[in-house]
Protein backbone atom coordinates (compact mmCIF):
# COMPACT_ATOMS: atom_id res chain seq x y z
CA UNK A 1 13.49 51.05 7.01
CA UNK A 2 12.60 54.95 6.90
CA UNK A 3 15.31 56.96 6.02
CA UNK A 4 15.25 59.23 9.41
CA UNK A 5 17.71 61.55 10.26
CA UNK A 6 18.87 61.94 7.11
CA UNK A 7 18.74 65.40 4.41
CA UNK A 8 18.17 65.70 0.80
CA UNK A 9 20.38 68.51 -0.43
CA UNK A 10 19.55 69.79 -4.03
CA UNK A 11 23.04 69.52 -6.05
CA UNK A 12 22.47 73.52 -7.68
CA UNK A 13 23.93 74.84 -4.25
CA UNK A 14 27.63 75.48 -3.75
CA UNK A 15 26.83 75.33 0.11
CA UNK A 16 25.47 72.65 2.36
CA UNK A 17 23.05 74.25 5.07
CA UNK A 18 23.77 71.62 8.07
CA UNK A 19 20.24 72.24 9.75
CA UNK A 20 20.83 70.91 12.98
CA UNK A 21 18.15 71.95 14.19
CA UNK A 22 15.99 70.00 12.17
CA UNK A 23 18.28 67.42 10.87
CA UNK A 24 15.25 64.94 10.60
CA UNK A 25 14.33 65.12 14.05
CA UNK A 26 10.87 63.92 15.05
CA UNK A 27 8.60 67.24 15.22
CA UNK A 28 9.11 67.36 19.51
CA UNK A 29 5.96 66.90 21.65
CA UNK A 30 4.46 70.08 23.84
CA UNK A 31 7.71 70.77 25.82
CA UNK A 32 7.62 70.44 29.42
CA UNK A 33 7.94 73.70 31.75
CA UNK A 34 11.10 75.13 32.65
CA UNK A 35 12.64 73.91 35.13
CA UNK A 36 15.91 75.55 36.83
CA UNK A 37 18.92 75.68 34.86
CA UNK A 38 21.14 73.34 35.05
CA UNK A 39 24.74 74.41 35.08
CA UNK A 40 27.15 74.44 32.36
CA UNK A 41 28.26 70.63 31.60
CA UNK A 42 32.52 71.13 31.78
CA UNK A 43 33.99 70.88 28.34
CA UNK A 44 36.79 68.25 27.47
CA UNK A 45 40.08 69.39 28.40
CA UNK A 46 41.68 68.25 25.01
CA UNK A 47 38.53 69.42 22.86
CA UNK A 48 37.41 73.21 24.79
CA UNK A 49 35.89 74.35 21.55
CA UNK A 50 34.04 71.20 20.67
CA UNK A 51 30.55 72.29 21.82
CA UNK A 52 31.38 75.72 19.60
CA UNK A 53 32.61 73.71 16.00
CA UNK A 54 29.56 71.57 16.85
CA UNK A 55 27.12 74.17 16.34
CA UNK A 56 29.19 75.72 13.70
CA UNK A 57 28.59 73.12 11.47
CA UNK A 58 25.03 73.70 11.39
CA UNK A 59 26.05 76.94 9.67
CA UNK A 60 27.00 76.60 5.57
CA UNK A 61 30.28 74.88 4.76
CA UNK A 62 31.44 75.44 1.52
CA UNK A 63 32.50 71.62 0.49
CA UNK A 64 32.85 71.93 -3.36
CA UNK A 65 33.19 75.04 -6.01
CA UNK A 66 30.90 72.82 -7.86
CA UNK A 67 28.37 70.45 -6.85
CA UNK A 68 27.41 69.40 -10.42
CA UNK A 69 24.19 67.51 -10.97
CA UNK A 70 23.23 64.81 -8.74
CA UNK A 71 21.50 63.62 -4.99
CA UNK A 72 23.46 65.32 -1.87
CA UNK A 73 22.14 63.12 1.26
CA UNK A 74 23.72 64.70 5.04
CA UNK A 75 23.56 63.03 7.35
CA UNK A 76 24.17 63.16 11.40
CA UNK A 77 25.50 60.34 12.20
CA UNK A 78 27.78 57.19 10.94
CA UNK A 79 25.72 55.59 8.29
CA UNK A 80 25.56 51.85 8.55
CA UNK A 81 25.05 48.59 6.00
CA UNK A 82 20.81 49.87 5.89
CA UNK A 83 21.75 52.92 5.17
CA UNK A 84 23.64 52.42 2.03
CA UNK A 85 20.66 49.76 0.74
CA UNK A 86 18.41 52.52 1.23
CA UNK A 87 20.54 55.08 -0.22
CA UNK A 88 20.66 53.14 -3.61
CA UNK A 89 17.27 53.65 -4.00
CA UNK A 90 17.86 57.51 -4.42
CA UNK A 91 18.51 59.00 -8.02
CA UNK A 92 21.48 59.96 -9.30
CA UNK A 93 23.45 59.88 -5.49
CA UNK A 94 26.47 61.50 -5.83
CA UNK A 95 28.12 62.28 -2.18
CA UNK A 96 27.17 61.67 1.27
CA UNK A 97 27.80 64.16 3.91
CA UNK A 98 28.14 63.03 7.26
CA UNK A 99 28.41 66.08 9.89
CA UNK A 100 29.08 64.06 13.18
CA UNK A 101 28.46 66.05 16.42
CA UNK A 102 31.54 64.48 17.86
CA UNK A 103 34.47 62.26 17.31
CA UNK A 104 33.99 58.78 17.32
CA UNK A 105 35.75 57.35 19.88
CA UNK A 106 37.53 55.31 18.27
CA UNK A 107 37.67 52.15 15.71
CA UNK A 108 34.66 49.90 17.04
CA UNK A 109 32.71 52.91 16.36
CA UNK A 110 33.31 53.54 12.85
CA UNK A 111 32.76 49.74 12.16
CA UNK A 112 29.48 50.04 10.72
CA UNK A 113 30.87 52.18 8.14
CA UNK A 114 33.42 50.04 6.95
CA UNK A 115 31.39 47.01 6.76
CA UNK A 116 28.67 49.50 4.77
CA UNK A 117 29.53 49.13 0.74
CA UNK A 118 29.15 52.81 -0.74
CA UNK A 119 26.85 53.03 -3.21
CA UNK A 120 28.38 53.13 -6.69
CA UNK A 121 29.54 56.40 -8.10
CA UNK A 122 28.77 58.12 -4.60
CA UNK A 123 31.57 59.58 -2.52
CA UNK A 124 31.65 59.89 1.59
CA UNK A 125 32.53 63.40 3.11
CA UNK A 126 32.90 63.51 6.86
CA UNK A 127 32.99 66.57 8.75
CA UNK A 128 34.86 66.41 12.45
CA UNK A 129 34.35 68.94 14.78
CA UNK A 130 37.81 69.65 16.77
CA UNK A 131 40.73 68.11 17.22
CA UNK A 132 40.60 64.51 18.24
CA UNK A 133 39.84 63.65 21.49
CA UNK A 134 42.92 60.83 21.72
CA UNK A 135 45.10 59.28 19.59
CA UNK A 136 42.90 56.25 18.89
CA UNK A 137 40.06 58.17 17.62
CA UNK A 138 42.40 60.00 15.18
CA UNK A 139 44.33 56.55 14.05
CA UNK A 140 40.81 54.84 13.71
CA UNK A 141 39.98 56.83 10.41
CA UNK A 142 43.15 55.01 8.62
CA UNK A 143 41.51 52.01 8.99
CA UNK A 144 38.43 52.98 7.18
CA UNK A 145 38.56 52.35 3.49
CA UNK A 146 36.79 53.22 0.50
CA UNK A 147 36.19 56.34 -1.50
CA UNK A 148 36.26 58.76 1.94
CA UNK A 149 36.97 62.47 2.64
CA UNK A 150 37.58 63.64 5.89
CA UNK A 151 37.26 67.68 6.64
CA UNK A 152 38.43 68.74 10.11
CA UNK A 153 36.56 72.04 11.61
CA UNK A 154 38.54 73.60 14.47
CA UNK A 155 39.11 76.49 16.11
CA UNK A 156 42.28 77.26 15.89
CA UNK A 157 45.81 75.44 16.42
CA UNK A 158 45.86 72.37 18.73
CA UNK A 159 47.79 73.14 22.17
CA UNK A 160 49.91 69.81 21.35
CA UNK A 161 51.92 70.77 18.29
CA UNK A 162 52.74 67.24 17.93
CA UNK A 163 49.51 66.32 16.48
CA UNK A 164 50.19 67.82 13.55
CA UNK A 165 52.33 65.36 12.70
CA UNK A 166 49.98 62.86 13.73
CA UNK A 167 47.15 64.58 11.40
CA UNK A 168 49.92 64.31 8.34
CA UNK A 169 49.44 60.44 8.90
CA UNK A 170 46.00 60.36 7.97
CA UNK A 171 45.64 59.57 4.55
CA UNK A 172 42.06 60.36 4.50
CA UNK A 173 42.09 64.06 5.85
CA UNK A 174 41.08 66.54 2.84
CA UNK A 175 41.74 69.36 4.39
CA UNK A 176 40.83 71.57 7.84
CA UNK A 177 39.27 74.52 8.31
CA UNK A 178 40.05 76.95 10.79
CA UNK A 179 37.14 78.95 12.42
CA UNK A 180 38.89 81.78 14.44
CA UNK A 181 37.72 85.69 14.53
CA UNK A 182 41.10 86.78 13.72
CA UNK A 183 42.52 84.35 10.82
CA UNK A 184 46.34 83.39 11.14
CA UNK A 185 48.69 80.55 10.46
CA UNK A 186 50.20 80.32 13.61
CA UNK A 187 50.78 76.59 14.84
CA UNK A 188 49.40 75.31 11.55
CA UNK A 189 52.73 75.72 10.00
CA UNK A 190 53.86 71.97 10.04
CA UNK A 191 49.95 70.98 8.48
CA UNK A 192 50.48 69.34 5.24
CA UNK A 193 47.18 69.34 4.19
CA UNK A 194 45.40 72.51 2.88
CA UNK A 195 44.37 75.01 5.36
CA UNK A 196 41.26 77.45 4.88
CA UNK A 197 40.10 80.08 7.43
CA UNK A 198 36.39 80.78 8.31
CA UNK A 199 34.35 83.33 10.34
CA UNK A 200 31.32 83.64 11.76
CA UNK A 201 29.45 86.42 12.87
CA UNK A 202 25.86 86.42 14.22
């Protein structure tokens, strides 16, 4: 099976370039004329900034101080049981990046990636964009096992303080990283996880 979608990252980089825009895409066809613009699609009420953090993690995310020597693979999507066969193939793999566009839903979705055995001496990193859509997409991740990281992008404190506590319960999160213009600690104060501020400016 080819490995589509999915990025070789050379380990001498402290940053991972997310290239969204050509995240293994197939090369597009001649693209149609434009037609009239279609308006805005209405964001999630419990995830406005989602679109935004999506994007955003095209951008560099500094993951590690030190990538050492080894294969990077990102990736765009959950990586399933094929995946990981063809992964093992690769020298000297030493962490998967996944940088999902969106949250999965919730358990059924994240399925293939616990049934998926990581190949040995490899570690998964998953990048989330936002806060979590509900409750059972946040409680899914703690029933994912293995050798996983989870990093939460977001753009600033969630409007229902009581999912910090929630997030605390998640023995998986890493860490989350703020992306707000004006850095502050506000609403992150109950956050027991570490808590690192980023900016972007065109």
């Amino acid at each position: 099976m080819p490995m589509r979608r999915i990025i070789l990252a050379a380990a001498a980089f402290t940053l991972f370039a997310l290239g969204c825009s050509t995240g293994g895409h197939e090369p597009a066809a001649a693209a149609p004329p434009p037609g009239p613009a279609a308006p805005p699609a209405a964001r999630p009420a419990s995830n406005p900034h989602a679109p935004d953090l999506e994007a955003a993690l095209c951008a560099p995310i500094l993951i590690e101080p030190d990538l050492g020597f080894g294969t990077h693979v990102v990736m765009r999507r959950v990586p399933d049981a094929s995946d990981m066969d063809d992964l093992r193939a690769l020298n000297g793999l030493r962490q998967i990046v996944v940088a999902l566009p969106e949250w999965p839903a919730d358990y059924s979705a994240l399925a293939p990636l616990q049934q998926a055995i990581l190949p040995d001496g490899a570690e998964l990193v998953v990048l989330l964009p936002g806060w979590p859509p509900s409750r059972a997409a946040l409680d899914a991740w703690n029933l994912v096992g293995g050798n996983l990281r989870l990093i939460m992008v977001v753009a600033g404190p969630p409007t229902d303080r009581a999912l910090i506590g929630e997030l605390n319960r998640v023995r998986s999160l890493e860490r989350v990283i703020a992306q707000m213009e004006h850095p502050d600690r506000s609403g992150f104060e109950r956050l027991q996880r570490p808590l690192s501020f980023r900016v972007v400016r065109d």
